[in-house]
Protein backbone atom coordinates (compact mmCIF):
# COMPACT_ATOMS: atom_id res chain seq x y z
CA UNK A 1 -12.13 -38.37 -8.82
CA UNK A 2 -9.87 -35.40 -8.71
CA UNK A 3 -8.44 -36.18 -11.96
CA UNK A 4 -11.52 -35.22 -13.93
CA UNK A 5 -12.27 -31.45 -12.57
CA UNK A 6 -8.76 -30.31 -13.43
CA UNK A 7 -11.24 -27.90 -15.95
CA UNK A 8 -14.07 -27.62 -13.38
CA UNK A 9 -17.06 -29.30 -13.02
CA UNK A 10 -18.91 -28.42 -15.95
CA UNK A 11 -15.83 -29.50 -18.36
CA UNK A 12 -16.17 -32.81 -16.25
CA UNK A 13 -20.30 -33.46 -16.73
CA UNK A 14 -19.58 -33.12 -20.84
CA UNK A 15 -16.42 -35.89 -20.71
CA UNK A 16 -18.70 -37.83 -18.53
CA UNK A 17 -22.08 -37.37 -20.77
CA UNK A 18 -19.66 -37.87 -24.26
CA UNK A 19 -21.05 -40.76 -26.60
CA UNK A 20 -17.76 -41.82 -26.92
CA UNK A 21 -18.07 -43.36 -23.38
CA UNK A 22 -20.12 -46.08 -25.17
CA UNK A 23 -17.32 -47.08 -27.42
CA UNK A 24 -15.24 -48.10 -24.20
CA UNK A 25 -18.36 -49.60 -21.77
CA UNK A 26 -21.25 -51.63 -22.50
CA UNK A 27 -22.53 -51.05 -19.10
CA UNK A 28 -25.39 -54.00 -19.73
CA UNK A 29 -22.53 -56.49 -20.62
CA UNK A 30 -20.21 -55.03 -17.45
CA UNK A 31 -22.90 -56.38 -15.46
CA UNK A 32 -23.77 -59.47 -16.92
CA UNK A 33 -20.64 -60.46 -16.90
CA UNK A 34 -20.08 -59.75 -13.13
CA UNK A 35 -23.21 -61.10 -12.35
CA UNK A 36 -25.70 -58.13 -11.39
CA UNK A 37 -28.73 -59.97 -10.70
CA UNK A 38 -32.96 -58.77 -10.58
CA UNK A 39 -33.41 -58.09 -6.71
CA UNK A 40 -29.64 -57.08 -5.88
CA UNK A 41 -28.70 -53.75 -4.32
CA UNK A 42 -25.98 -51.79 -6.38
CA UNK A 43 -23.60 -48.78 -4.75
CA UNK A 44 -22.72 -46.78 -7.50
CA UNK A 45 -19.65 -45.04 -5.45
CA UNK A 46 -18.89 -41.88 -7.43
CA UNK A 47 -21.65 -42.23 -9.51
CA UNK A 48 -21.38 -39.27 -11.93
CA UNK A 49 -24.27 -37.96 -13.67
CA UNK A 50 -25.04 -41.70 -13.68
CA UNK A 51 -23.80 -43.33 -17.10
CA UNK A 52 -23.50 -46.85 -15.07
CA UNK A 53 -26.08 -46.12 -12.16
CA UNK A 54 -29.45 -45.76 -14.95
CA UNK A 55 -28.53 -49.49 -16.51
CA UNK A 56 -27.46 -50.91 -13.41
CA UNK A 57 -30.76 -49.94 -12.20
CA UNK A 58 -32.05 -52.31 -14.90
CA UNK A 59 -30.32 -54.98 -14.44
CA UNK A 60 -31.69 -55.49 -11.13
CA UNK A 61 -35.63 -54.62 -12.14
CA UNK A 62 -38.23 -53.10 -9.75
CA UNK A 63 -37.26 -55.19 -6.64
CA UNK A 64 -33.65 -54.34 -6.68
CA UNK A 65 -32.22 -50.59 -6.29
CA UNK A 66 -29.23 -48.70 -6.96
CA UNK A 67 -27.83 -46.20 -4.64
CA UNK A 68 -26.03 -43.54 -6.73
CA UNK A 69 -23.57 -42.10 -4.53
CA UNK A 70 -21.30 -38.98 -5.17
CA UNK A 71 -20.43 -35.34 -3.45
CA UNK A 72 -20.58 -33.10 -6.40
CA UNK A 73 -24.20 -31.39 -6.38
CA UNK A 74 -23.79 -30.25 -10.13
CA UNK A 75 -23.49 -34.01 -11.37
CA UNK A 76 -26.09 -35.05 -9.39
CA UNK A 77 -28.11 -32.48 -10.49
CA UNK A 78 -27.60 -34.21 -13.80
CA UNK A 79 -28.57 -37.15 -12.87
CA UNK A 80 -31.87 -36.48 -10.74
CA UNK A 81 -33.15 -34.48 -14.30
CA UNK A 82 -32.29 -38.29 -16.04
CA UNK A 83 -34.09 -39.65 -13.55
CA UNK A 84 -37.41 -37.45 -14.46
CA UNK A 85 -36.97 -37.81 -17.79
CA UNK A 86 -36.89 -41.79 -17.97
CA UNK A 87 -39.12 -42.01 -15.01
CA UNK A 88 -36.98 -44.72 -13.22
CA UNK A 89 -38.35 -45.15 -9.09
CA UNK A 90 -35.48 -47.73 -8.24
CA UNK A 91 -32.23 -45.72 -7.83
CA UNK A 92 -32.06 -43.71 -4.87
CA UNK A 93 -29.48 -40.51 -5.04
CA UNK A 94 -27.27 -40.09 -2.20
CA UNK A 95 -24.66 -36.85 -1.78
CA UNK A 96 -22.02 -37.94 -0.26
CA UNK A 97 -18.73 -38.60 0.27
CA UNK A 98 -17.63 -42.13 -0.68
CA UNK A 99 -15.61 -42.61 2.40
CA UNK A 100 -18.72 -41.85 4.38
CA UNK A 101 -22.19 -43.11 2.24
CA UNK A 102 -23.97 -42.62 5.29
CA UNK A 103 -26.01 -45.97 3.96
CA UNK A 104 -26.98 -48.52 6.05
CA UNK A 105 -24.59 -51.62 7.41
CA UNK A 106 -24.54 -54.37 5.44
CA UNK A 107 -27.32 -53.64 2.88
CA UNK A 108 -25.36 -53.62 -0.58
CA UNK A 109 -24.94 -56.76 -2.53
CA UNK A 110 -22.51 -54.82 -5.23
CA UNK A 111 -20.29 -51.93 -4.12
CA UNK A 112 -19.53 -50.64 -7.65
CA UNK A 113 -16.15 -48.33 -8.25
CA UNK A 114 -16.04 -46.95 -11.72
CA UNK A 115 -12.77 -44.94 -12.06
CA UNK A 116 -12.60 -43.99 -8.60
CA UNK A 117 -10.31 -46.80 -7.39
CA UNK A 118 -7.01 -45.27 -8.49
CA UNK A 119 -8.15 -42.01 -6.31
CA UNK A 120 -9.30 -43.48 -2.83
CA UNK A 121 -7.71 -46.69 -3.05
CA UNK A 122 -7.42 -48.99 0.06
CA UNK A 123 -9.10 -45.56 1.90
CA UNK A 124 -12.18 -46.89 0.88
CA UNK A 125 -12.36 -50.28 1.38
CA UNK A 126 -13.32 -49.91 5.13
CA UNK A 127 -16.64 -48.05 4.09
CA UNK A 128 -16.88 -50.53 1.17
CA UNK A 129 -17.05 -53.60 4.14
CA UNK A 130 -19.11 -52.09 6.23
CA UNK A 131 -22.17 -51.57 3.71
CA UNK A 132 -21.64 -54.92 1.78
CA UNK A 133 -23.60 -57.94 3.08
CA UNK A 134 -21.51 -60.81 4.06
CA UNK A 135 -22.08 -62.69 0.56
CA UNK A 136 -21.60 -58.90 -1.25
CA UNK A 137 -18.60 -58.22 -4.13
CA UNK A 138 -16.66 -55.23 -4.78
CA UNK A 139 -16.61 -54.48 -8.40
CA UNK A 140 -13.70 -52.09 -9.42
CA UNK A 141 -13.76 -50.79 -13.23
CA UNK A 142 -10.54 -48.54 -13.70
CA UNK A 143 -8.31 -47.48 -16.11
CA UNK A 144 -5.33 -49.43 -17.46
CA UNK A 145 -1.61 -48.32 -16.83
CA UNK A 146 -1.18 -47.50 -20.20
CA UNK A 147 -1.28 -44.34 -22.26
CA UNK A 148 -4.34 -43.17 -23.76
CA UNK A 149 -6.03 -40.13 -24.89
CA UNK A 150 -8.64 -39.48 -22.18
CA UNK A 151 -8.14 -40.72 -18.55
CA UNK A 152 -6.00 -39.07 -15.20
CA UNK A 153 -2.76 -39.22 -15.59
CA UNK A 154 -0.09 -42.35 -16.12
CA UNK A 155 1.24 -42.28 -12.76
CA UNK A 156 -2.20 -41.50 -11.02
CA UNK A 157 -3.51 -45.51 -12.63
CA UNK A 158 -3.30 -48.72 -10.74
CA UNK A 159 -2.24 -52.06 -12.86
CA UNK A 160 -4.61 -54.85 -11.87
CA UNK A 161 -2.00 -56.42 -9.59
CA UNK A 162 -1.17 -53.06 -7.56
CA UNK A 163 -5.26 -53.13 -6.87
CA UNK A 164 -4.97 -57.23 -6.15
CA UNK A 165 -2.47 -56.25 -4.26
CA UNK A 166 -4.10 -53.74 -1.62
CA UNK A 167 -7.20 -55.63 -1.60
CA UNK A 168 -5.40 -58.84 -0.32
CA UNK A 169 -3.25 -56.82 1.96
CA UNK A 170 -6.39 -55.76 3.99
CA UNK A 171 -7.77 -59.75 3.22
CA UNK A 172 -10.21 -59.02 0.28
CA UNK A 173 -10.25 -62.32 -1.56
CA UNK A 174 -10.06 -61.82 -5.03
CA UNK A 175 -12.94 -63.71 -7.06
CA UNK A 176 -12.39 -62.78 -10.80
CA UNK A 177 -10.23 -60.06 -13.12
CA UNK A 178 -10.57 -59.32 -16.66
CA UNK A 179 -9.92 -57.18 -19.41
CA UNK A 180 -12.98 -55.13 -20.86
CA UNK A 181 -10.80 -53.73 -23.92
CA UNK A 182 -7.49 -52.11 -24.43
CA UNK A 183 -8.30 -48.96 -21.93
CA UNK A 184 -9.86 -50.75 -18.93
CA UNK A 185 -9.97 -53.61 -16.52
CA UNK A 186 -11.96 -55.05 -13.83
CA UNK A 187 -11.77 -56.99 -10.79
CA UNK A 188 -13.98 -58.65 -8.67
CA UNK A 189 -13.33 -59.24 -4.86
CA UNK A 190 -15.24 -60.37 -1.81
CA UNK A 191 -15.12 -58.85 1.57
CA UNK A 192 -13.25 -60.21 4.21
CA UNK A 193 -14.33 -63.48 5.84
CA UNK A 194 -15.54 -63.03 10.25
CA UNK A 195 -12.77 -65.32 10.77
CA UNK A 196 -10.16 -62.82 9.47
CA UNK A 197 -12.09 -60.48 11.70
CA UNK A 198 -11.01 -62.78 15.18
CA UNK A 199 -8.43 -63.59 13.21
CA UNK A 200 -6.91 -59.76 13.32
CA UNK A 201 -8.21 -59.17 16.81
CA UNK A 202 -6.04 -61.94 18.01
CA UNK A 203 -3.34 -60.33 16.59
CA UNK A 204 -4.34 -57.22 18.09
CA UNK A 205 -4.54 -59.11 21.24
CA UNK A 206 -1.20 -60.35 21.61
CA UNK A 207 0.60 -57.54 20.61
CA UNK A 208 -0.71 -55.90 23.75
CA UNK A 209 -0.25 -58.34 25.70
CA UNK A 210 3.53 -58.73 24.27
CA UNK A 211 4.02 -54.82 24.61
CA UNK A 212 2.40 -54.89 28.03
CA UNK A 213 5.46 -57.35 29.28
CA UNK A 214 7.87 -55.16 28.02
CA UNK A 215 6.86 -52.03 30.09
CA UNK A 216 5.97 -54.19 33.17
């Protein structure tokens, strides 16, 4: 989120940890709305100092967990003094970069993007793929192209359709997208099916093959 340290880090933490944040998210409603279920394993990919990872970690109770993933140490540091002070066991903190979580294949049920989509883009969808179970979503919260007071810049933002877009161009199938007030939107997508998978290996295939005739 390169946007947000234009005034370093610590100028970053207080626009993250501002009240005001409330006005625009409900987190709890967020995640009702996409579905966040008891049990379910949330990445929280540039998590902050947390403002989505703590009530994500409540929507999915004790059995679930949240895996609060970011490379800055100072807003982690942020977040693991949260963590002490609300004495929450179920969100594991992770520094690292969101290209490269280092978590496990296929363990995530909801790979969670919270203004970080505009920044990475269709970068991260590989790493998002390769952590998400086969069933798993992608949820991406971002900022609307539209002017507003706090936010990266205009020409930084995605519209919903440029990020429909790229995710269907690498054969994310888009499940749901909605408004969440006049600043942000979300949408929902689900990885790529196996039979995409053969599907672009066959492609793959032939083109060698084809390419391989021509030089021979």
């Amino acid at each position: 989120m390169e946007h947000i340290f234009d005034g370093g880090v610590e100028e970053a933490i207080q626009k993250l940890e501002n009240p005001e944040r409330v006005k625009r998210h409900d987190p709890a409603l967020l995640f009702g709305r996409v579905g966040l279920r008891r049990g379910e394993v949330l990445a929280d990919l540039g998590c902050g100092t947390g403002f989505f990872a703590l009530p994500a970690a409540k929507s999915v109770g004790k059995r679930g967990r949240v895996l609060a993933v970011d490379k800055t140490p100072e807003m982690l540091k942020v977040l693991r003094e949260k963590l002490e002070r609300v004495g929450t066991d179920n969100i594991e903190v992770i520094q690292a970069d969101i290209l490269s979580t280092g978590i496990e294949k296929g363990t995530v049920d909801v790979a969670f993007m919270a203004n970080t989509f505009h920044d990475v883009r269709g970068g991260s969808l590989k790493e998002v793929e390769r952590i998400l179970r086969p069933s798993g979503r992608l949820v991406i919260l971002d900022w609307k192209k539209v002017p507003t007071q706090a936010g990266p810049l205009l020409e930084a933002r995605l519209t919903p359709e440029e990020v429909t877009t790229i995710l269907k161009g690498r054969r994310w199938r888009i499940a749901e997208q909605f408004d969440t007030g006049p600043t942000h939107y979300v949408v929902v997508a689900r990885p790529p099916t196996k039979r995409h998978h053969a599907d672009r290996g066959a492609v793959s295939s032939s083109l060698k093959l084809k390419r391989f005739a021509v030089i021979w």
